[in-house]
N, C-alpha and C. Protein backbone atom coordinates (compact mmCIF):
# COMPACT_ATOMS: atom_id res chain seq x y z
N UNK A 1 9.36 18.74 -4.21
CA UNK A 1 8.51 17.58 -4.07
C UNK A 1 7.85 17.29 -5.40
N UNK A 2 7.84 16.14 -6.20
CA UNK A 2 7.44 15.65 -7.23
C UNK A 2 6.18 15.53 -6.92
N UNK A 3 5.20 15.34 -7.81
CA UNK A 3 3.67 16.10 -7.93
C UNK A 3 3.78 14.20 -8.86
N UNK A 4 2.69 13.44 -8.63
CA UNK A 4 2.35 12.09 -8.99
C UNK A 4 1.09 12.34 -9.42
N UNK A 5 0.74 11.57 -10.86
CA UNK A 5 -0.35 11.41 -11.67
C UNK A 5 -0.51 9.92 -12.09
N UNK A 6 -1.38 9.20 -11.22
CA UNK A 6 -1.76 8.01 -11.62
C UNK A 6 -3.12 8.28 -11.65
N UNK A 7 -3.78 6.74 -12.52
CA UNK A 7 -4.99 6.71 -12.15
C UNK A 7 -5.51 5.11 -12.36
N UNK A 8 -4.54 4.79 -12.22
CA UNK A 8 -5.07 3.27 -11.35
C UNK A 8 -4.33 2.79 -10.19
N UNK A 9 -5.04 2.81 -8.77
CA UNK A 9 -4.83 2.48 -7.53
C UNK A 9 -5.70 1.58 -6.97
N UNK A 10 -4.81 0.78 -6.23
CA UNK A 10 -5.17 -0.13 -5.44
C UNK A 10 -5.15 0.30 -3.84
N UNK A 11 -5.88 0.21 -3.33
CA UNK A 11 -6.28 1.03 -1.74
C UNK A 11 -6.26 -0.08 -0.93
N UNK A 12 -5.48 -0.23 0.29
CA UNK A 12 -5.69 -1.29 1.29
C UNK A 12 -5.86 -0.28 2.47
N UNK A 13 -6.98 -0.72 3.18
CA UNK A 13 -7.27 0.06 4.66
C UNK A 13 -6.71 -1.14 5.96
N UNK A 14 -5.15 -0.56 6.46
CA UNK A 14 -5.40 -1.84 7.41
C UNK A 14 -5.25 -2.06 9.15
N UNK A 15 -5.83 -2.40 9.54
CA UNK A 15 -6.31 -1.99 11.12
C UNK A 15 -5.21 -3.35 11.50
N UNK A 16 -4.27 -2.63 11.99
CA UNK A 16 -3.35 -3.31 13.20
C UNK A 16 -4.39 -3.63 14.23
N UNK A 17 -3.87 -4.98 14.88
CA UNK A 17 -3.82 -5.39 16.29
C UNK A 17 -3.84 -4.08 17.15
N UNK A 18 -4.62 -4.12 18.42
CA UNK A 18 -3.91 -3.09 19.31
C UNK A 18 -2.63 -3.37 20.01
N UNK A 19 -1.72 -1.91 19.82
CA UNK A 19 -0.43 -2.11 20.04
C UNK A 19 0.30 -2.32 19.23
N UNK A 20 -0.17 -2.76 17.87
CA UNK A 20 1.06 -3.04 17.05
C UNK A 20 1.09 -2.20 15.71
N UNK A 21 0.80 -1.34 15.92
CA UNK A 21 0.65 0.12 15.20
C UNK A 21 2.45 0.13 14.85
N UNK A 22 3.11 0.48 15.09
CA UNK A 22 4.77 0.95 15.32
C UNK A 22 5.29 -0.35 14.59
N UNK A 23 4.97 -1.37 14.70
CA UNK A 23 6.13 -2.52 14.25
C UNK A 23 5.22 -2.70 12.91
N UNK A 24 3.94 -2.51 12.90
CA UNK A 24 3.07 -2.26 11.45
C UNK A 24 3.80 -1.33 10.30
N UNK A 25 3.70 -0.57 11.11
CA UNK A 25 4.95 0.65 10.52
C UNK A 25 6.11 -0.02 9.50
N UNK A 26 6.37 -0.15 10.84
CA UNK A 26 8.43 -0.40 10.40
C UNK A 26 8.23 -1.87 9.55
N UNK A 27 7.09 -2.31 9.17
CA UNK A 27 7.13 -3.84 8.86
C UNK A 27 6.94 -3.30 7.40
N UNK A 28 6.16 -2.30 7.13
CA UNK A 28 5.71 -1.98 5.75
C UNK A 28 6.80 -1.01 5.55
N UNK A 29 7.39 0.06 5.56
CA UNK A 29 7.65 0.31 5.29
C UNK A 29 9.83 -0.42 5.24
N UNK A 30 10.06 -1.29 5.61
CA UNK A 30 10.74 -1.89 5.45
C UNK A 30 10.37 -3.27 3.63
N UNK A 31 9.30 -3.48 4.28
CA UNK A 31 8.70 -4.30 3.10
C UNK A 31 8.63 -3.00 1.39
N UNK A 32 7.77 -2.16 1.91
CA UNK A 32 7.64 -1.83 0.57
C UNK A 32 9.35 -1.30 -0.15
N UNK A 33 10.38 -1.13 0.57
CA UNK A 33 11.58 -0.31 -0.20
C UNK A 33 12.16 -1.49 -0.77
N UNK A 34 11.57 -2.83 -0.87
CA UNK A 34 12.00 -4.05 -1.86
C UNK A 34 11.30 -4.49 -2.75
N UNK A 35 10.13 -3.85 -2.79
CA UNK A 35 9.18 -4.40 -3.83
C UNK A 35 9.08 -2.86 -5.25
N UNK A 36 9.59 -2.02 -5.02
CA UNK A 36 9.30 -0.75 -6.04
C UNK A 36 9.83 -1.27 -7.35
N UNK A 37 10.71 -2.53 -7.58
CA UNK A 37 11.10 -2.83 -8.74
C UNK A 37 10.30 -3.78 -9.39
N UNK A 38 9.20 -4.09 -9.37
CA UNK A 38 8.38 -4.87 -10.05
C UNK A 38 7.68 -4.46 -10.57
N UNK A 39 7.63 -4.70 -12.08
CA UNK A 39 7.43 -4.46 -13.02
C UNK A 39 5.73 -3.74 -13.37
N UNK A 40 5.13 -2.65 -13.68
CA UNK A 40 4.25 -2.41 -13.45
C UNK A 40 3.73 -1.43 -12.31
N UNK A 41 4.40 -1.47 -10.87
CA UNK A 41 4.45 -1.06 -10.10
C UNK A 41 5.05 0.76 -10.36
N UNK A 42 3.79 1.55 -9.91
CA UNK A 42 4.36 2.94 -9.96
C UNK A 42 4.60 3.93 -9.11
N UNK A 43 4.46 2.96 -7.55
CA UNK A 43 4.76 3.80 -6.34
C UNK A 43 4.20 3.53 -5.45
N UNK A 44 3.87 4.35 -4.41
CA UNK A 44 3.00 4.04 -3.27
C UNK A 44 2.92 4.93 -1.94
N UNK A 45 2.01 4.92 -1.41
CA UNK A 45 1.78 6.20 -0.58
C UNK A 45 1.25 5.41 0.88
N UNK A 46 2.05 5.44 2.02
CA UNK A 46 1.44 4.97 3.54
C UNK A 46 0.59 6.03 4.06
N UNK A 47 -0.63 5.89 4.54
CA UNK A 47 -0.80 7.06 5.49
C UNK A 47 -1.43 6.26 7.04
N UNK A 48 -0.68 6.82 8.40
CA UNK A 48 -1.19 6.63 9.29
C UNK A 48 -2.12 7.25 9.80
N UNK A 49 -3.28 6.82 10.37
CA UNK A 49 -4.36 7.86 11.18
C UNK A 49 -3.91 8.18 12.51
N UNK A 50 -4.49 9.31 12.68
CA UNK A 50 -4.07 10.03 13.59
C UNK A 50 -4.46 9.52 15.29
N UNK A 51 -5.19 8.80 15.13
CA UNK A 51 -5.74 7.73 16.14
C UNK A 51 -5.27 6.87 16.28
N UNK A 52 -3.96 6.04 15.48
CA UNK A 52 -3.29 5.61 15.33
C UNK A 52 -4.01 3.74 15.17
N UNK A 53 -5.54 4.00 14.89
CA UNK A 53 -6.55 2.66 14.59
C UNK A 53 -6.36 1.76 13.37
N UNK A 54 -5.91 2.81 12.71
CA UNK A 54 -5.80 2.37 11.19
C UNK A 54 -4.70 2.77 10.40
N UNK A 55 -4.28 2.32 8.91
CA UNK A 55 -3.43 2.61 8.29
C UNK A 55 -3.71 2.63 6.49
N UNK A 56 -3.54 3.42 5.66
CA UNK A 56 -3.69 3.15 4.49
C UNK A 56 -3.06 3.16 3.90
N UNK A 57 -3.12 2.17 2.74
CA UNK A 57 -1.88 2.03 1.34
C UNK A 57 -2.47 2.13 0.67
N UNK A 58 -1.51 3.25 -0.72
CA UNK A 58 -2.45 3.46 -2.00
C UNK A 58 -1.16 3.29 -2.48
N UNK A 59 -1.83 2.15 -3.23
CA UNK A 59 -0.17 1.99 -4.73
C UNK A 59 -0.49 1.96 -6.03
N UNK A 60 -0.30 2.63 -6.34
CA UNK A 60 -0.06 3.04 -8.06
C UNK A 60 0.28 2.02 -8.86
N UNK A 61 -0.18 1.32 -10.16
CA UNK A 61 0.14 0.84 -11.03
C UNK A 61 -0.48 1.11 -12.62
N UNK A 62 0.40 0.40 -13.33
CA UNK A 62 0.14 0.54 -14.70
C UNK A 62 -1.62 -0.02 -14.80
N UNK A 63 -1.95 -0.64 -14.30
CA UNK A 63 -3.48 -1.32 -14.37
C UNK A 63 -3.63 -2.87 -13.60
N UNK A 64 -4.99 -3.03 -14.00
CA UNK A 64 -5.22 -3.92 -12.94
C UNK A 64 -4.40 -5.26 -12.77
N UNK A 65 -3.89 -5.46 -14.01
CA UNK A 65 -3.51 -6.86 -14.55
C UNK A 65 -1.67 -6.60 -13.90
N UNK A 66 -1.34 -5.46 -14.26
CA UNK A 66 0.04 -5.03 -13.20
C UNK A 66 0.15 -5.27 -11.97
N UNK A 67 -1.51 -4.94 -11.09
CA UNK A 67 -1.48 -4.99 -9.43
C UNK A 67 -1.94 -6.50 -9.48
N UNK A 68 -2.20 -7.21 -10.10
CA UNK A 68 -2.05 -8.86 -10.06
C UNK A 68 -0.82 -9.53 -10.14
N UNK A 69 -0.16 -8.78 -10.91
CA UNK A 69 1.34 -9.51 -11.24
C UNK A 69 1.89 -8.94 -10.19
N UNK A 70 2.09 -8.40 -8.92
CA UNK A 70 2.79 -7.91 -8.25
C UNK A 70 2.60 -8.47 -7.03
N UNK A 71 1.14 -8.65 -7.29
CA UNK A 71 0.57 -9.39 -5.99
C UNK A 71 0.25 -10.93 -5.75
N UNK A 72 0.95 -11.16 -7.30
CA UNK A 72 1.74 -12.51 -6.95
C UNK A 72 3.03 -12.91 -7.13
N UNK A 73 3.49 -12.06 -6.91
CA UNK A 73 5.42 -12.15 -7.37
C UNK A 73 5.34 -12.35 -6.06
N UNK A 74 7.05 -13.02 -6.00
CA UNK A 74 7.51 -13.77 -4.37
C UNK A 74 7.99 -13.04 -3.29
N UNK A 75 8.70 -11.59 -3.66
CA UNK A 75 8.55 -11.12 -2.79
C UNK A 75 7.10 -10.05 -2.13
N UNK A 76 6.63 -10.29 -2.76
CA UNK A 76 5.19 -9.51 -2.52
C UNK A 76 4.30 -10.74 -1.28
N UNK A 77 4.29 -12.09 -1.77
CA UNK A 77 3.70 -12.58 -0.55
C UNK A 77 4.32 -13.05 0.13
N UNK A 78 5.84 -12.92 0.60
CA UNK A 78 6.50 -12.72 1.36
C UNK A 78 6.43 -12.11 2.47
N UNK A 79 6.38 -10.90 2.11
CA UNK A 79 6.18 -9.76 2.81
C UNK A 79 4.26 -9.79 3.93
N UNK A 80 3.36 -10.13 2.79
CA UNK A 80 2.63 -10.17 3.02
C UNK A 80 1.84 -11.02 4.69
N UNK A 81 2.75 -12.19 4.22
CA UNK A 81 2.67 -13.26 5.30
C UNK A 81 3.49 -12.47 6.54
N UNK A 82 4.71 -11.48 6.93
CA UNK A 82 5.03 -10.91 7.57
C UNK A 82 4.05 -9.98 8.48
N UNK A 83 2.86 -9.66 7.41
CA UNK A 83 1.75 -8.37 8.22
C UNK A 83 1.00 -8.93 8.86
N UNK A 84 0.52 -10.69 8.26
CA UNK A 84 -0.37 -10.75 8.80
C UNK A 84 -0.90 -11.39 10.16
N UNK A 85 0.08 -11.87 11.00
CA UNK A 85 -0.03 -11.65 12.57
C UNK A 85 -0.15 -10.58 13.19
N UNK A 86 0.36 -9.53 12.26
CA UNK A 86 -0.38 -7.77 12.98
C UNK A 86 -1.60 -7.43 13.21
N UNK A 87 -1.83 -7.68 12.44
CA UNK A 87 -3.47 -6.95 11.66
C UNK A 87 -4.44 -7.91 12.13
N UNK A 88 -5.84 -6.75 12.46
CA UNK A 88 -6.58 -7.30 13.15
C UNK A 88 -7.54 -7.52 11.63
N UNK A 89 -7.65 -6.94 10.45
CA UNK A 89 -8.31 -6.98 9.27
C UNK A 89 -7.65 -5.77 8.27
N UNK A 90 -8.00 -6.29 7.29
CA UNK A 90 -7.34 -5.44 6.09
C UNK A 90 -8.61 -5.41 4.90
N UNK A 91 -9.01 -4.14 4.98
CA UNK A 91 -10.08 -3.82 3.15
C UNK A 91 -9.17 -3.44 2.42
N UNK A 92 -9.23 -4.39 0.86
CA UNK A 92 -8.02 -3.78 -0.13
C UNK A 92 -9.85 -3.50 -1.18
N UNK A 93 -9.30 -2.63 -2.10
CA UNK A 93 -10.24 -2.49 -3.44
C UNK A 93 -9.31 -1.40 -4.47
N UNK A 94 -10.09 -1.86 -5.48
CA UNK A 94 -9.20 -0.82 -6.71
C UNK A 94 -10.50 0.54 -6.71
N UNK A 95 -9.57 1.15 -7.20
CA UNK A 95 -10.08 2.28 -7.53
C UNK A 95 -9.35 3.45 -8.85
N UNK A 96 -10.47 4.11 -9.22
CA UNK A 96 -9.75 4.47 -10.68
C UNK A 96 -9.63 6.78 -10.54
N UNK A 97 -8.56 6.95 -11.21
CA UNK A 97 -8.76 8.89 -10.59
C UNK A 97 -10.36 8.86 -11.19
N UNK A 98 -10.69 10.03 -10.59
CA UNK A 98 -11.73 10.70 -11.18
C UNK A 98 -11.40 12.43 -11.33
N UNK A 99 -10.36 12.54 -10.34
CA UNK A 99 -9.91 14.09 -10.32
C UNK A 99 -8.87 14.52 -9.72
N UNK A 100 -8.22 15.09 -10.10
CA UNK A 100 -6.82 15.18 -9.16
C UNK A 100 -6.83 16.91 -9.25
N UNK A 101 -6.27 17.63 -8.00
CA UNK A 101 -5.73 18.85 -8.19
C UNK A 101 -4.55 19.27 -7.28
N UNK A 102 -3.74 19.92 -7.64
CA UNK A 102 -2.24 20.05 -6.85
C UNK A 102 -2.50 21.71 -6.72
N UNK A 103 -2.32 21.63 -5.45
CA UNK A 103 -2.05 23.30 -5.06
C UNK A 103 -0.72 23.24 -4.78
N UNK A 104 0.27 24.55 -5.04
CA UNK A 104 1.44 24.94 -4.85
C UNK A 104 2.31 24.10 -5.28
């Protein structure tokens, strides 16, 4: 497993509709395996809660002016317009490392 060192991320917290947790899913993660080639872009991490209330995206880029250019390229609000009959609300904000540590 490759060990990732960024430190500029963009964080979206996003609360599906009830019930539509699963097609939230399969909507993003169908969406994001077309967008990894834009330019700037250095990855990205889904995590579902275990309550299955919420969902988070943390994507990696070169800097802020990168997660602008990405987040206006065409397939990016493409996709976008796809989530948003899911979602009951979405918090995005940047955020910068302050500390990282990798065990094992």
């Amino acid at each position: 497993m490759s060990t990732l060192h960024h430190e500029f991320a963009h964080i979206n917290i996003f609360t599906p509709k009830p019930g539509m947790m699963e097609t939230f899913i399969q909507t993003q993660l169908s969406g994001l395996s077309t967008l990894g080639d834009i330019p700037g872009s250095r990855g990205s991490r889904l995590y579902r809660a275990a309550d299955d209330k919420a969902a988070i995206l943390i994507g990696f880029f070169e800097s802020e002016e990168a997660h602008a250019r990405f987040s206006e390229s065409p397939a990016f609000l493409l996709h976008r317009e796809k989530l948003r009959p899911l979602l009951e609300g979405v918090s995005p904000g940047y955020y910068t490392l302050v500390r990282a540590v990798d065990y094992g």
